[in-house]
Protein backbone atom coordinates (compact mmCIF):
# COMPACT_ATOMS: atom_id res chain seq x y z
CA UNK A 1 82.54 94.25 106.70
CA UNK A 2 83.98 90.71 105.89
CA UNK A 3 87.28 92.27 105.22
CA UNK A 4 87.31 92.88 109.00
CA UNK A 5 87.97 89.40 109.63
CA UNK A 6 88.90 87.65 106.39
CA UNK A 7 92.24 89.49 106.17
CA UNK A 8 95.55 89.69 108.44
CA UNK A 9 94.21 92.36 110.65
CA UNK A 10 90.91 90.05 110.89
CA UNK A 11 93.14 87.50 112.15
CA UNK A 12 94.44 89.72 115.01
CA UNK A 13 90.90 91.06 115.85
CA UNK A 14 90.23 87.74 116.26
CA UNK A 15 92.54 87.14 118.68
CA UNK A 16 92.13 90.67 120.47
CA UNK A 17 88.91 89.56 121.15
CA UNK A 18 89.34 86.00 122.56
CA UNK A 19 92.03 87.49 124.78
CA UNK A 20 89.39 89.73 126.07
CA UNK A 21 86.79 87.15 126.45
CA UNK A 22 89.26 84.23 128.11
CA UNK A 23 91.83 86.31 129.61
CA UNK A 24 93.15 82.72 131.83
CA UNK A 25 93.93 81.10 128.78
CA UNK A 26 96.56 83.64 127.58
CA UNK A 27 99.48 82.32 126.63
CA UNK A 28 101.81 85.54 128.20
CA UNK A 29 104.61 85.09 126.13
CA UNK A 30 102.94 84.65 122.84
CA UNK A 31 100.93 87.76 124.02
CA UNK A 32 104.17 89.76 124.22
CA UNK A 33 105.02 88.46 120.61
CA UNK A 34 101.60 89.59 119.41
CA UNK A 35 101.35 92.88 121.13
CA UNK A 36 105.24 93.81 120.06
CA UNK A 37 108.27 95.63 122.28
CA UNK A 38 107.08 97.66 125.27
CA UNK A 39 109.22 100.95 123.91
CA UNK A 40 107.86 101.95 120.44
CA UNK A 41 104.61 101.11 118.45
CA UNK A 42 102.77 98.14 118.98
CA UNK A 43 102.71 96.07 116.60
CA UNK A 44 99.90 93.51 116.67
CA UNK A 45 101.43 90.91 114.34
CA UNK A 46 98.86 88.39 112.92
CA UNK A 47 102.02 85.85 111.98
CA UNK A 48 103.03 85.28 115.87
CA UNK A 49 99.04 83.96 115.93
CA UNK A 50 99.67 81.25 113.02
CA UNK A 51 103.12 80.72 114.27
CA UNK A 52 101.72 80.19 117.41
CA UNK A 53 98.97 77.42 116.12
CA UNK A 54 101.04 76.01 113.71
CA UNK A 55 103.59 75.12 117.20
CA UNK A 56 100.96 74.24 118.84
CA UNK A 57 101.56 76.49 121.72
CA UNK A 58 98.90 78.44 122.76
CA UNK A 59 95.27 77.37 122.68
CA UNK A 60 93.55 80.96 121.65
CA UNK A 61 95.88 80.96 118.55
CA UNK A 62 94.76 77.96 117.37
CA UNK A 63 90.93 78.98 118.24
CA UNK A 64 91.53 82.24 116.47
CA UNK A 65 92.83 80.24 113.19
CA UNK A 66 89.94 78.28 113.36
CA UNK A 67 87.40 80.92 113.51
CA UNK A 68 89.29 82.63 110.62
CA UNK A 69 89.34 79.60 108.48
CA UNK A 70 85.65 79.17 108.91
CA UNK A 71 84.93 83.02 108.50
CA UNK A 72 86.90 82.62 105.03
CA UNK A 73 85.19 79.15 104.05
CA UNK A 74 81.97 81.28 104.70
CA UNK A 75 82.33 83.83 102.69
CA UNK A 76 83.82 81.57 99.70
CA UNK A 77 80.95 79.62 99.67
CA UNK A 78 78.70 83.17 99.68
CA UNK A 79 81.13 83.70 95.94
CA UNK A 80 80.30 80.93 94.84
CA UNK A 81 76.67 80.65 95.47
CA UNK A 82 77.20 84.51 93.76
CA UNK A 83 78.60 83.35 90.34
CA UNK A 84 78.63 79.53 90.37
CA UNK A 85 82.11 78.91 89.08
CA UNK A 86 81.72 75.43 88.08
CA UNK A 87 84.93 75.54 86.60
CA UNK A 88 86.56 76.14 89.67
CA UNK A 89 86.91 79.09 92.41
CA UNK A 90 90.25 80.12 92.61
CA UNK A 91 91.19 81.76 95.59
CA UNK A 92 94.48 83.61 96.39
CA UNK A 93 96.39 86.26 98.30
CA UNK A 94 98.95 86.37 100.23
CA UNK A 95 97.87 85.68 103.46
CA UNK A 96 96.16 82.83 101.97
CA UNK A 97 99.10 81.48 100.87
CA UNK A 98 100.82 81.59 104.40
CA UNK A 99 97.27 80.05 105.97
CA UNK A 100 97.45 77.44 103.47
CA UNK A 101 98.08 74.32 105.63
CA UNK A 102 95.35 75.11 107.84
CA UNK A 103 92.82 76.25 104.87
CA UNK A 104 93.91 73.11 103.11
CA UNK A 105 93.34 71.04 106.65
CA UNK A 106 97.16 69.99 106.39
CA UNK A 107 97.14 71.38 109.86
CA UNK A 108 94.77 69.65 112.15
CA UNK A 109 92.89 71.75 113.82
CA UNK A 110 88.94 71.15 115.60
CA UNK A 111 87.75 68.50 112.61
CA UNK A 112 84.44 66.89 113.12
CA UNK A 113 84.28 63.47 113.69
CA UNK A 114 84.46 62.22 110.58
CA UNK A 115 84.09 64.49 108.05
CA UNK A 116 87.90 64.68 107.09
CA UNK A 117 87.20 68.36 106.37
CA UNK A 118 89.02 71.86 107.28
CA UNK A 119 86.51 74.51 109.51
CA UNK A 120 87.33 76.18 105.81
CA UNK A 121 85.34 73.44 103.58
CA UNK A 122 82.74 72.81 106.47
CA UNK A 123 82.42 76.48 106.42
CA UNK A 124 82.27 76.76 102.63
CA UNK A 125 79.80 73.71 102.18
CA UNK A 126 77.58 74.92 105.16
CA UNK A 127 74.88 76.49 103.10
CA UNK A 128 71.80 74.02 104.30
CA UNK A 129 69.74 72.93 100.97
CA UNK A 130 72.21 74.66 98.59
CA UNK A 131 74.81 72.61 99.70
CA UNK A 132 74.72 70.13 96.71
CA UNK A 133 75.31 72.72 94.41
CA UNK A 134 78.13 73.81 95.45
CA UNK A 135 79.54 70.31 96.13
CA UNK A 136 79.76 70.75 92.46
CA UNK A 137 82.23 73.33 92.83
CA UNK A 138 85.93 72.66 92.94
CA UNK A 139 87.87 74.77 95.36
CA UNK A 140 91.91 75.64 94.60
CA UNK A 141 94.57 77.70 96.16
CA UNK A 142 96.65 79.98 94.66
CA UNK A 143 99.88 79.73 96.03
CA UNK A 144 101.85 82.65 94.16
CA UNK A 145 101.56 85.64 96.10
CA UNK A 146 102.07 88.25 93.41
CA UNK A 147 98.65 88.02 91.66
CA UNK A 148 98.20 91.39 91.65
CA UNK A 149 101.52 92.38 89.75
CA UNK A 150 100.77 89.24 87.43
CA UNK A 151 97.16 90.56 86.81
CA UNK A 152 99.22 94.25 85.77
CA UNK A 153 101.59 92.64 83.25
CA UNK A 154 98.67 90.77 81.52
CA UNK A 155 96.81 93.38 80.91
CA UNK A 156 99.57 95.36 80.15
CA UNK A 157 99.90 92.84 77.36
CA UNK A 158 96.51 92.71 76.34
CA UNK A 159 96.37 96.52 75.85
CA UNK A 160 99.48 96.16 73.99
CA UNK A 161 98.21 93.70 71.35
CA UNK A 162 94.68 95.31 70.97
CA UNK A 163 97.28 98.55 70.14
CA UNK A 164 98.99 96.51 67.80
CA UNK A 165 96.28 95.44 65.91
CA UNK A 166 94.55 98.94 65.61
CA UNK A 167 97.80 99.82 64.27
CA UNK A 168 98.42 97.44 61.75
CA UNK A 169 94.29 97.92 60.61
CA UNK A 170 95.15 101.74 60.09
CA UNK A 171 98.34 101.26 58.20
CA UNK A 172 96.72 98.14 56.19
CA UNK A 173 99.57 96.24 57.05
CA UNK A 174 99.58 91.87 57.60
CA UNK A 175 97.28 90.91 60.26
CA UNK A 176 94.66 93.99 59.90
CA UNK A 177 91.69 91.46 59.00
CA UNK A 178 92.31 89.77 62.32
CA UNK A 179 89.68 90.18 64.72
CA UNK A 180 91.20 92.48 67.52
CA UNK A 181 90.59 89.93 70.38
CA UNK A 182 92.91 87.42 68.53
CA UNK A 183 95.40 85.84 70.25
CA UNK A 184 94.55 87.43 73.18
CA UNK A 185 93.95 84.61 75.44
CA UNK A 186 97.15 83.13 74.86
CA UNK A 187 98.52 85.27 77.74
CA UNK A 188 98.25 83.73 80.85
CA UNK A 189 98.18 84.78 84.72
CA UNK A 190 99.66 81.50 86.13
CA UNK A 191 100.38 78.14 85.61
CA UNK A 192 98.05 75.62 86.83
CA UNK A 193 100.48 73.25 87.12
CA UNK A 194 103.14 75.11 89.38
CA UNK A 195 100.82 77.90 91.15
CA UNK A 196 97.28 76.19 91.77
CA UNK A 197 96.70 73.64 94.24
CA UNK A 198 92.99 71.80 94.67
CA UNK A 199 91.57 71.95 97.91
CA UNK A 200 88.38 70.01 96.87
């Protein structure tokens, strides 16, 4: 499944299996890093990788960002072909968040000649005749990493109000000949001016 590489333990498959494949270009001590402590569990942490590319010091980190950034760009673009999102696709987590300079090509990594894009846009716009449509598709980053407890708390709200106004219809009180929606979409999951950043 996607999530096999599009997540943090993609990231370190990744990596497991370029280490296999080019076992000269193994940086040993970022190796050690990876694998964790020779006493105890291993630990197999995907953040020595990035830490590693973001440094600069070892090659199959970087390679393994790479890949990941286009495997993610990939699958993005498969959304959006999905559901269209002119409006924007929005995407978010949090090892998104920590991947962001690379996603976001702040970090230079393999670029084409050229083409000023991250592997993640090429990825994402890679999708031959189809490609103009999505063109059409802005791209942002999320970069709060608590969507999930955000996306609680609003509909914890929502439910809320919708009790509220069932309520107040019962008891005939003020308010019962509003529609039950109302209001409702006044509760937002994030600011787009502090959380969301535009990719393209």
């Amino acid at each position: 499944s996607v999530e096999r590489i599009v997540s943090g333990r993609g990231l370190s498959n990744i990596y497991e299996f370029l280490a296999w494949k080019f076992p000269e270009q193994v940086n040993q001590e970022v190796q050690r890093r990876f694998v964790g402590p020779v006493e105890g569990p291993r630990t197999f942490d995907p953040a020595v990788i990035t830490k590693a590319a973001q440094k600069g010091e070892c090659e199959l980190s970087r390679r393994a960002v790479e890949m990941w950034c286009g495997a993610y760009g990939s699958e993005a673009g498969v959304v959006a072909l999905k559901y269209m999102p002119y409006g924007g696709l929005y995407i978010t987590g949090g090892v998104t968040n920590k991947m962001r300079d690379f996603i976001t090509g702040k970090k230079l990594l393999n670029k084409k000649p050229n083409s000023g894009m991250s592997p993640f846009m090429e990825s994402f716009l890679d999708k031959g005749r189809v490609t103009p449509m999505l063109m059409r598709v802005p791209v942002f980053l999320v970069r709060g990493e608590d969507m999930g407890e955000r996306g609680v708390m609003i509909k914890a709200q929502r439910q809320f109000l919708l009790m509220e106004r069932k309520r107040a219809s019962a008891f005939g009180e003020a308010g019962a000949g509003l529609s039950p929606a109302a209001n409702l979409t006044k509760v937002a999951i994030f600011d787009p001016n502090d959380d969301v950043m535009e990719i393209a």
